[in-house]
Protein backbone atom coordinates (compact mmCIF):
# COMPACT_ATOMS: atom_id res chain seq x y z
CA UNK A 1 -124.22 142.76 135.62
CA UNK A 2 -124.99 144.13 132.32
CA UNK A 3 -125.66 140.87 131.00
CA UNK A 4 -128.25 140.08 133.83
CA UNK A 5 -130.00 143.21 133.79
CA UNK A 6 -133.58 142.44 134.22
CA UNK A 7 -134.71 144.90 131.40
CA UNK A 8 -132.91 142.38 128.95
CA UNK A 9 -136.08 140.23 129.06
CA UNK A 10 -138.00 143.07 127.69
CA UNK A 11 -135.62 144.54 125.22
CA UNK A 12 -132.30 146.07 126.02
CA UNK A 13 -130.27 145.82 129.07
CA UNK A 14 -129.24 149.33 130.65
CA UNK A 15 -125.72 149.90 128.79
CA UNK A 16 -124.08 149.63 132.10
CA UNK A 17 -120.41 149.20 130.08
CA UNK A 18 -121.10 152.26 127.89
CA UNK A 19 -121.75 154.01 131.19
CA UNK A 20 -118.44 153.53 133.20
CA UNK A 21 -116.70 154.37 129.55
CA UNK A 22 -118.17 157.79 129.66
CA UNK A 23 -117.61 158.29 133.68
CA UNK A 24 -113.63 157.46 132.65
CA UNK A 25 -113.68 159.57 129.95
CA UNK A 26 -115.14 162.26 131.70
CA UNK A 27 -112.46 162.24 134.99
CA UNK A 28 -109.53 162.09 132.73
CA UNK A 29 -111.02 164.95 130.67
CA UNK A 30 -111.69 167.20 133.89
CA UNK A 31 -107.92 166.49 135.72
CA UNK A 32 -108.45 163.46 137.12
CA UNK A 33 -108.08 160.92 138.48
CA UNK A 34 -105.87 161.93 141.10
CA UNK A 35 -103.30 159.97 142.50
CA UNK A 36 -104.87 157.76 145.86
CA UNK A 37 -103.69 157.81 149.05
CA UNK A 38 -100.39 155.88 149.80
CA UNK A 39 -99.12 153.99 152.71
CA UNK A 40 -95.48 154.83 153.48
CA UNK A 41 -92.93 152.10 152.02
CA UNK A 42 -93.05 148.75 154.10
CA UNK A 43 -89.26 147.73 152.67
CA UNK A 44 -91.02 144.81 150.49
CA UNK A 45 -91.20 144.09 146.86
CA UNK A 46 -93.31 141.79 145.10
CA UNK A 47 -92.65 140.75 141.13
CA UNK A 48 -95.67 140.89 139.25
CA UNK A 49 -95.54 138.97 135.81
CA UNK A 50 -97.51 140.12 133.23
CA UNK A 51 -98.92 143.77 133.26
CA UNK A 52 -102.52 142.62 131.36
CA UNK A 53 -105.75 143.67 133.24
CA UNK A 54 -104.91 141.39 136.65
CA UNK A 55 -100.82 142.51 136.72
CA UNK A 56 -101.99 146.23 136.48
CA UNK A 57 -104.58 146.11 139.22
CA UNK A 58 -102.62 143.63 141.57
CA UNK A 59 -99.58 146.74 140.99
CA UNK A 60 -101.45 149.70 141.82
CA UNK A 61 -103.41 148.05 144.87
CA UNK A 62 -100.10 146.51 146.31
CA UNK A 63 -98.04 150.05 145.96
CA UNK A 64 -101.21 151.84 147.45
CA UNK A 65 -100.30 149.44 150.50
CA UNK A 66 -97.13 150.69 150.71
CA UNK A 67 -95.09 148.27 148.36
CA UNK A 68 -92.68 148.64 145.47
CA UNK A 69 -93.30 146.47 142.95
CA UNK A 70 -91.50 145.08 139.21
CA UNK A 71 -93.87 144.58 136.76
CA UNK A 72 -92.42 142.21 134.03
CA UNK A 73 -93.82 142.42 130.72
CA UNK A 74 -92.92 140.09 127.58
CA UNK A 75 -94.06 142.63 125.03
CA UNK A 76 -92.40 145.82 123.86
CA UNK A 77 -95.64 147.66 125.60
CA UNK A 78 -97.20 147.33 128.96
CA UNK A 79 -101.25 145.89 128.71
CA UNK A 80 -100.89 142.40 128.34
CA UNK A 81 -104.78 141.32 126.35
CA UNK A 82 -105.68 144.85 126.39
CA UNK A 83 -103.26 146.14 123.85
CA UNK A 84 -102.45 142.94 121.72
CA UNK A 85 -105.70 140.98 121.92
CA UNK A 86 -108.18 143.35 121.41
CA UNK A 87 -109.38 145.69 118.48
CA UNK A 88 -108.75 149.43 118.39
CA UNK A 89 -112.40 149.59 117.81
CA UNK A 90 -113.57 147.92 121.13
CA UNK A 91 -110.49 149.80 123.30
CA UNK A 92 -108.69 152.21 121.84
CA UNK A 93 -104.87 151.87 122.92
CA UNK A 94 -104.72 155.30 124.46
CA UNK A 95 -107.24 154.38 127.15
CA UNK A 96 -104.68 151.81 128.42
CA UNK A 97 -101.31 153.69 127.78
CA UNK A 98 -103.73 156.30 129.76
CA UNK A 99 -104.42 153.79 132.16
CA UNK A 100 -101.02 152.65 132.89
CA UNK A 101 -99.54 156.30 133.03
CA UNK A 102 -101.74 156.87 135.85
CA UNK A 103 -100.76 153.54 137.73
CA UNK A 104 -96.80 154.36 136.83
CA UNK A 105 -97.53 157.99 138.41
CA UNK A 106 -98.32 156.46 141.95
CA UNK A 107 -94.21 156.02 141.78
CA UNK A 108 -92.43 152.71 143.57
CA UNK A 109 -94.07 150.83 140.53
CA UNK A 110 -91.00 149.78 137.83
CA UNK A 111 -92.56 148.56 134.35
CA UNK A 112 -89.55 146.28 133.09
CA UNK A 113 -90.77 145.37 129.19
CA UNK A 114 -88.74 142.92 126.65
CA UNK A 115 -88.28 140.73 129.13
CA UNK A 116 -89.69 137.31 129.12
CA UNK A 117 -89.84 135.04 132.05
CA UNK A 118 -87.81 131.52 131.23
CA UNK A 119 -88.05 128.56 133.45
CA UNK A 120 -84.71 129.29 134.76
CA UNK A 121 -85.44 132.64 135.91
CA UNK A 122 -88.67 131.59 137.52
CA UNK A 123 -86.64 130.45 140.49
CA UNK A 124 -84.39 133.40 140.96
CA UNK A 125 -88.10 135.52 141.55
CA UNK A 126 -89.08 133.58 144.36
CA UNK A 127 -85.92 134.04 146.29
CA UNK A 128 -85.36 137.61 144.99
CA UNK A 129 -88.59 138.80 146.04
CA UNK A 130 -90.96 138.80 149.09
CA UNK A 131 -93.84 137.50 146.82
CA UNK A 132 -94.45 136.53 143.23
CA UNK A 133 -98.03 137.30 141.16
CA UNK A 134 -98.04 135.19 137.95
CA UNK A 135 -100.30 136.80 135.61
CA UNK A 136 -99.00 135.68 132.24
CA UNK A 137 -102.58 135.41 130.84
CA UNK A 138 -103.46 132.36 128.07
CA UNK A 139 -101.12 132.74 125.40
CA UNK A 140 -101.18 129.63 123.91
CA UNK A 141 -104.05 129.08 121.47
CA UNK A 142 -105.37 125.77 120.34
CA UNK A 143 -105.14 124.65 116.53
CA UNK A 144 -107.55 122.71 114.32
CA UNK A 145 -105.46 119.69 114.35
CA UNK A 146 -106.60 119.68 110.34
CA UNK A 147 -103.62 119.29 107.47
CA UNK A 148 -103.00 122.77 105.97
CA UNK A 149 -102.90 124.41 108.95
CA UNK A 150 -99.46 125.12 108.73
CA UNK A 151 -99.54 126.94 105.51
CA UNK A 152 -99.16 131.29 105.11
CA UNK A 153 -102.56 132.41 105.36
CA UNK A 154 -103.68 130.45 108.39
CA UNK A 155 -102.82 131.63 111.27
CA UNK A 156 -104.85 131.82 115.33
CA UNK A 157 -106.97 134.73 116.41
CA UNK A 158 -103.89 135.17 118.63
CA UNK A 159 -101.31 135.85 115.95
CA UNK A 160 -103.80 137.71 113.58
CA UNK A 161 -104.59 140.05 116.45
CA UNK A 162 -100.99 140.91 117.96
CA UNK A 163 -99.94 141.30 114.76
CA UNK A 164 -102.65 143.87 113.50
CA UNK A 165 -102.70 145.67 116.84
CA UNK A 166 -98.98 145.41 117.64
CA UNK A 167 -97.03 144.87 114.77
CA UNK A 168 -98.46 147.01 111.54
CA UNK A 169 -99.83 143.47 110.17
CA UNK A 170 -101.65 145.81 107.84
CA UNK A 171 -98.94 147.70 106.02
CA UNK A 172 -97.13 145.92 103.13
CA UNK A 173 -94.28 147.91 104.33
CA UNK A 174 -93.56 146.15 107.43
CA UNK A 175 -92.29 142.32 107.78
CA UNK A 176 -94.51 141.38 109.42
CA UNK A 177 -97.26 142.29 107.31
CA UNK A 178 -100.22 139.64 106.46
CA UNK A 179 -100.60 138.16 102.99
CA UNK A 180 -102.98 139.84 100.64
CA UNK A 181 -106.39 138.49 100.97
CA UNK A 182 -109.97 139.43 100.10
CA UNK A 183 -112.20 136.04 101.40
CA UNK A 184 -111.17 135.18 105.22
CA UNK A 185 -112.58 132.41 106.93
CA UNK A 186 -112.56 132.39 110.89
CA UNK A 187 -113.16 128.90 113.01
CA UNK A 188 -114.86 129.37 115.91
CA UNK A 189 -117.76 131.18 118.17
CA UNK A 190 -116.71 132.83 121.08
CA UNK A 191 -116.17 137.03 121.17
CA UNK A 192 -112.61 136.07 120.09
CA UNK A 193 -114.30 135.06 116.64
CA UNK A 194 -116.53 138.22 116.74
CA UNK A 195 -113.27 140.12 117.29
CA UNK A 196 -111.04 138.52 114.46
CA UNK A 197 -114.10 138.36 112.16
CA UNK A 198 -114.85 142.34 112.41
CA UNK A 199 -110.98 143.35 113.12
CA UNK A 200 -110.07 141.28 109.59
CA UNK A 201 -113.05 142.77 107.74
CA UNK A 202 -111.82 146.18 108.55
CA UNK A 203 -108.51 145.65 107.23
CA UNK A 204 -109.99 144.27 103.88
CA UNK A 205 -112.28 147.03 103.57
CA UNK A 206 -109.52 149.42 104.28
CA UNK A 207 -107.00 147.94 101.99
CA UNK A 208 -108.62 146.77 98.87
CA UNK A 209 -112.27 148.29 99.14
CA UNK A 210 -114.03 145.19 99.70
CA UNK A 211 -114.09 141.87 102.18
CA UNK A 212 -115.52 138.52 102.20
CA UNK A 213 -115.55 137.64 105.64
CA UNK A 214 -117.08 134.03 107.07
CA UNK A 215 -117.47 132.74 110.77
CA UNK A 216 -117.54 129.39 110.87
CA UNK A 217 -119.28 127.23 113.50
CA UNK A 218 -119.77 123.79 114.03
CA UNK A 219 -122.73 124.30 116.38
CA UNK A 220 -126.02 126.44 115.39
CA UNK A 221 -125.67 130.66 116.57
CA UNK A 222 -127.95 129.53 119.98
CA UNK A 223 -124.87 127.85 121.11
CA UNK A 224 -122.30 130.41 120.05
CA UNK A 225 -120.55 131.43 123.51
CA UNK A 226 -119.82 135.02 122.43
CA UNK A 227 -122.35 137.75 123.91
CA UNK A 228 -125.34 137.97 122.30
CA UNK A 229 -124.39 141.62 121.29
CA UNK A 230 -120.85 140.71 119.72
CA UNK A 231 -122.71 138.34 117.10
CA UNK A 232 -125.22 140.91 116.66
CA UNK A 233 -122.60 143.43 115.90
CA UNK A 234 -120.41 141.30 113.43
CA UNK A 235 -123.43 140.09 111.75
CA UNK A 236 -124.53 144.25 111.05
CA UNK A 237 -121.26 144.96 109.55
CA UNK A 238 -120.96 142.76 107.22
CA UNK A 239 -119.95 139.49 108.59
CA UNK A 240 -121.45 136.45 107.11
CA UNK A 241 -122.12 133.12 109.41
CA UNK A 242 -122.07 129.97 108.45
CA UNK A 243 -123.26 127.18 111.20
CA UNK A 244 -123.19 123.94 111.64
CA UNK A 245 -120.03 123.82 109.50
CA UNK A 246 -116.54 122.06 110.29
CA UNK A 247 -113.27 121.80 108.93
CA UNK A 248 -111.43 119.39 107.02
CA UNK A 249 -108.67 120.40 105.44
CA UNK A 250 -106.87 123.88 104.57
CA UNK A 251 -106.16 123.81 100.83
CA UNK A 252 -103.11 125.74 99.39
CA UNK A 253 -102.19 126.76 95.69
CA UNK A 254 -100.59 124.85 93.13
CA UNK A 255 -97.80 125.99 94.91
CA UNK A 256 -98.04 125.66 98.69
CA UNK A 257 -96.97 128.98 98.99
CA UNK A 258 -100.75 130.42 100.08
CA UNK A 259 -103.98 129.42 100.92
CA UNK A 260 -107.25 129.25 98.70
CA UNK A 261 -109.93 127.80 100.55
CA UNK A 262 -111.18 125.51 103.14
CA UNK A 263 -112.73 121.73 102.40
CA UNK A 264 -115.52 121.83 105.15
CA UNK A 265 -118.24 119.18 105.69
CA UNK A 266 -122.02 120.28 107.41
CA UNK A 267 -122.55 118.55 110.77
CA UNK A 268 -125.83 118.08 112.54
CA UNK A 269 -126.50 118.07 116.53
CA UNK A 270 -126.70 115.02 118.64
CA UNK A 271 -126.84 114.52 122.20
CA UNK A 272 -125.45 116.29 125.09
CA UNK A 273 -122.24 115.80 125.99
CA UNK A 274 -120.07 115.87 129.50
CA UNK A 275 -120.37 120.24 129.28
CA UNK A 276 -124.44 119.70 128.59
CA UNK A 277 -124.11 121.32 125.08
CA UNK A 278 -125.18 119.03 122.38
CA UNK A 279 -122.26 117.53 119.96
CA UNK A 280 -122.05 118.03 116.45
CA UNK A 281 -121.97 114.72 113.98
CA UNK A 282 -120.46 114.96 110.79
CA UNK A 283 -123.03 114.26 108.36
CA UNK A 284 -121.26 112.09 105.30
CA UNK A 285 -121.35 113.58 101.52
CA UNK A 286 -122.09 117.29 102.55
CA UNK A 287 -118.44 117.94 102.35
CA UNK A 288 -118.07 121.63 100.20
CA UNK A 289 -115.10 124.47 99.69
CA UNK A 290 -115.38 127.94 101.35
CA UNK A 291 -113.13 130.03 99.50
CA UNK A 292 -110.63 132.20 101.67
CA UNK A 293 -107.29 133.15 101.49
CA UNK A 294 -106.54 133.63 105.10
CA UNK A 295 -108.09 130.93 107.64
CA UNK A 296 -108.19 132.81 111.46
CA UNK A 297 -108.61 129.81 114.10
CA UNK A 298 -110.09 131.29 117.32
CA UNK A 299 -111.01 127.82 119.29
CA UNK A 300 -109.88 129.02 122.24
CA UNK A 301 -106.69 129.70 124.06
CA UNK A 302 -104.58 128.17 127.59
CA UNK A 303 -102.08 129.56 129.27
CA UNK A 304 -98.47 127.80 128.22
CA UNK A 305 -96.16 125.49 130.50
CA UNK A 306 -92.93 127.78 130.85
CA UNK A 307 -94.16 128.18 134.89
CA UNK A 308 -94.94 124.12 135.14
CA UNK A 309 -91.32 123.85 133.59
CA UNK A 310 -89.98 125.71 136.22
CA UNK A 311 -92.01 124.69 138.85
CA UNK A 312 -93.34 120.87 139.22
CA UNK A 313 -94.60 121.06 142.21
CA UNK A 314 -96.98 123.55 141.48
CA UNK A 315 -100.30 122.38 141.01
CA UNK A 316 -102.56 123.12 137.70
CA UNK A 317 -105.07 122.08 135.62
CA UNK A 318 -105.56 119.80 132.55
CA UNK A 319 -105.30 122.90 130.46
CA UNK A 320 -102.04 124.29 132.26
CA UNK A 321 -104.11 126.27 134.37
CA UNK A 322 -102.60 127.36 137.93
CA UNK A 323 -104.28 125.89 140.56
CA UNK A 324 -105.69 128.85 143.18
CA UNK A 325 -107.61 129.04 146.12
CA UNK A 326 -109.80 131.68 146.82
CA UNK A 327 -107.68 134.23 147.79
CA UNK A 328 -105.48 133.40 144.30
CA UNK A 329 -102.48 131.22 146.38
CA UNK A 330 -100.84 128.29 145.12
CA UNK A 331 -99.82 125.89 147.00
CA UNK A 332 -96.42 126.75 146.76
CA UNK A 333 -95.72 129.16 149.47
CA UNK A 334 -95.14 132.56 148.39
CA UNK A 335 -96.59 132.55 144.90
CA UNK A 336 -100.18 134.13 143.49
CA UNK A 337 -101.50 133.87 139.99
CA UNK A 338 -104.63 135.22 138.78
CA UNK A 339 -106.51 136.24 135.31
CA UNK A 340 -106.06 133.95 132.54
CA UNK A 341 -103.11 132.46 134.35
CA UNK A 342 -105.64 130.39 137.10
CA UNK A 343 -108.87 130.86 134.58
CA UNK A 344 -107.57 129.27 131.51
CA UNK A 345 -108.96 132.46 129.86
CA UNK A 346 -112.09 135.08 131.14
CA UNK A 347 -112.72 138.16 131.17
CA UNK A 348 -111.25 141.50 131.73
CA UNK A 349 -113.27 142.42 135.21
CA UNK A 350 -112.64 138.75 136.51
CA UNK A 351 -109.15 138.97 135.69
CA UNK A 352 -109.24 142.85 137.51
CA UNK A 353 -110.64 141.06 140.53
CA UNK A 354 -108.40 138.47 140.72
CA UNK A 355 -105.74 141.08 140.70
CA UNK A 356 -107.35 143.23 143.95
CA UNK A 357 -108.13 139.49 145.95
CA UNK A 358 -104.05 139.12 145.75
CA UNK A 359 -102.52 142.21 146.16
CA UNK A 360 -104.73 142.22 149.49
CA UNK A 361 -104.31 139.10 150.23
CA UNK A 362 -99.99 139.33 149.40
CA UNK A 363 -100.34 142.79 151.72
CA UNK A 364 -102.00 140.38 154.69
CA UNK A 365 -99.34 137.90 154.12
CA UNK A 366 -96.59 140.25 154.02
CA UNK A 367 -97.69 141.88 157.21
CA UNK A 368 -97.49 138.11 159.25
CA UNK A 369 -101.23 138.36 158.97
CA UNK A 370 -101.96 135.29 157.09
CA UNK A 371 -100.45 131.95 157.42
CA UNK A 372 -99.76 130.50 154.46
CA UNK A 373 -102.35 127.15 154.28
CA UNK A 374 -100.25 123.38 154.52
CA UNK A 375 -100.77 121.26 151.78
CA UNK A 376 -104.08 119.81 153.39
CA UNK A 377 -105.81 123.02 153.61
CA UNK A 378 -105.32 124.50 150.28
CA UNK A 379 -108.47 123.98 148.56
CA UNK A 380 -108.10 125.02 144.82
CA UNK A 381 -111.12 126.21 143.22
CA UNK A 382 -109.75 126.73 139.56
């Protein structure tokens, strides 16, 4: 609502976000908040996979109905997005380890981490449970399709930010630290690019005093889909943007063994395309070198195939999407998803929401509320 306040056509919308941040910060500072009121065990459990923003909400709202649930998480740490995909500086990580303390503290909730769901255990959920919530969020970025891209010192938005918020990608001490680098280069537009942009200019900074960092864009900044404000706020720190620009090629050392810069060529807009945004044309001869010696691609993201593996019959979209209806069912009879998992990636809140619509809608189910709709009445609308 923020972003259609009606003071934003006169200056600034009320900072609606900054608001609820303070109101959290001020509970947990003063006690709270205190556990809700619980309904008495109803003898079912639900697995929920994936404890991001929809996992975590569908958990606490199905145990405050009464149910236990196992919460599956891939990662060494429960948060899903909210830990590995973005900055300290937007969330710090104790606001979710806060968050999911509280959740754990409602009791009948079991966080199970390491543990990754394979297409042959997929199968054993939905007969060892009463229902199954898939919210394994969009983990499976897309790539420039450019040669080079393979080479150390390119890597996705995806990579770059699990391993600087997860994995101490910033200290040469650790394995998996990233290769030294003072001119970074990120491909894309969305506030994934704002986030990788800022995040890597902050590691520069902090490691060898100084950063060169470059967002990319094939279209002009009116047609960026970040938030206005995330541009703005990459932009005052020190970002640089370059638009209208695409990629050609990712060029390494004499070597192979890093990267030095990126062969890009300026494009110009034509018409609108099947979205309605207009489509950049190469425009021949402008082709020129952007130095850089770590390329961040951050052209969006999809969730991956391991639950189409398992599951044919399921139905989902071009992008591996699940397929929902309203109340976030499947058509296969027993199984949710939500989040990134039925969005093909969104936002936090929608993700949150998607979580509440099926934990009450599993709780109905569970109770012989709800039928579950035949194969004519589901009516997908992701």
């Amino acid at each position: 609502c923020e972003l259609g306040c009606s003071l934003g056509k006169l200056g600034e919308s009320i900072s609606i976000g900054a608001i609820e941040r303070f109101l959290w910060e001020w509970e947990r500072d003063h006690g709270g908040p205190k556990v809700p009121s619980l309904m008495p065990y109803s003898g079912k459990c639900i697995a929920v996979v994936g404890s991001g923003p929809a996992g975590l909400t569908a958990a606490a709202y199905l145990r405050r109905q009464g149910h236990r649930v196992h919460l599956f998480e891939a990662f060494h740490l429960p948060g899903g997005v909210l830990v590995y995909g973005i900055p300290e500086f937007r969330l710090p990580k104790k606001i979710v380890k806060n968050e999911v303390e509280y959740i754990l503290s409602f009791g009948g909730i079991e966080l199970i981490t390491d543990t990754f769901i394979s297409a042959k255990t997929i199968p054993e959920l939905l007969s060892d449970y009463d229902a199954v919530f898939f919210a394994t969020g969009a983990g499976e970025p897309t790539t420039l399709g450019i040669p080079g891209q393979e080479k150390p010192g390119s890597m996705t938005a995806n990579e770059w930010l699990t391993r600087v918020n997860l994995m101490h990608g910033y200290d040469p001490s650790y394995e998996t630290h990233i290769t030294d680098f003072k001119n970074v280069v990120v491909f894309g537009g969305g506030n994934v690019a704002m986030d990788a942009s800022r995040s890597s200019l902050r590691v520069g900074m902090e490691k060898y005093g100084e950063a060169n960092v470059t967002i990319a864009y094939r279209r002009t900044r009116e047609e960026m889909p970040a938030r206005k404000v995330e541009i703005e706020h990459a932009l005052e720190e020190g970002v640089k943007l370059q638009e209208q620009v695409a990629p050609l090629e990712i060029i390494p050392d004499a070597f192979g063994k890093k990267v030095v810069g990126v062969e890009c060529v300026r494009t110009k807009m034509g018409e609108a395309d099947a979205s309605g945004r207009r489509s950049p044309i190469v425009i021949p001869g402008s082709e020129f070198i952007l130095p850089a010696e770590l390329v961040i691609t951050a052209i969006g993201q999809k969730p991956n195939t391991v639950i189409q593996n398992a599951l044919p019959e399921i139905q989902h979209g071009k992008s591996g999407n699940l397929k929902v209806d309203g109340f976030g069912r499947t058509n296969i009879k027993g199984v949710w998803a939500g989040g990134d998992t039925s969005r093909g990636g969104a936002t936090v809140i929608l993700a949150m929401g998607d979580g509440k619509t099926a934990a009450h809608t599993i709780d109905q189910y569970l109770k012989g509320k709800w039928l579950w709709p035949t194969a004519e009445e589901f009516k997908p609308v992701t």
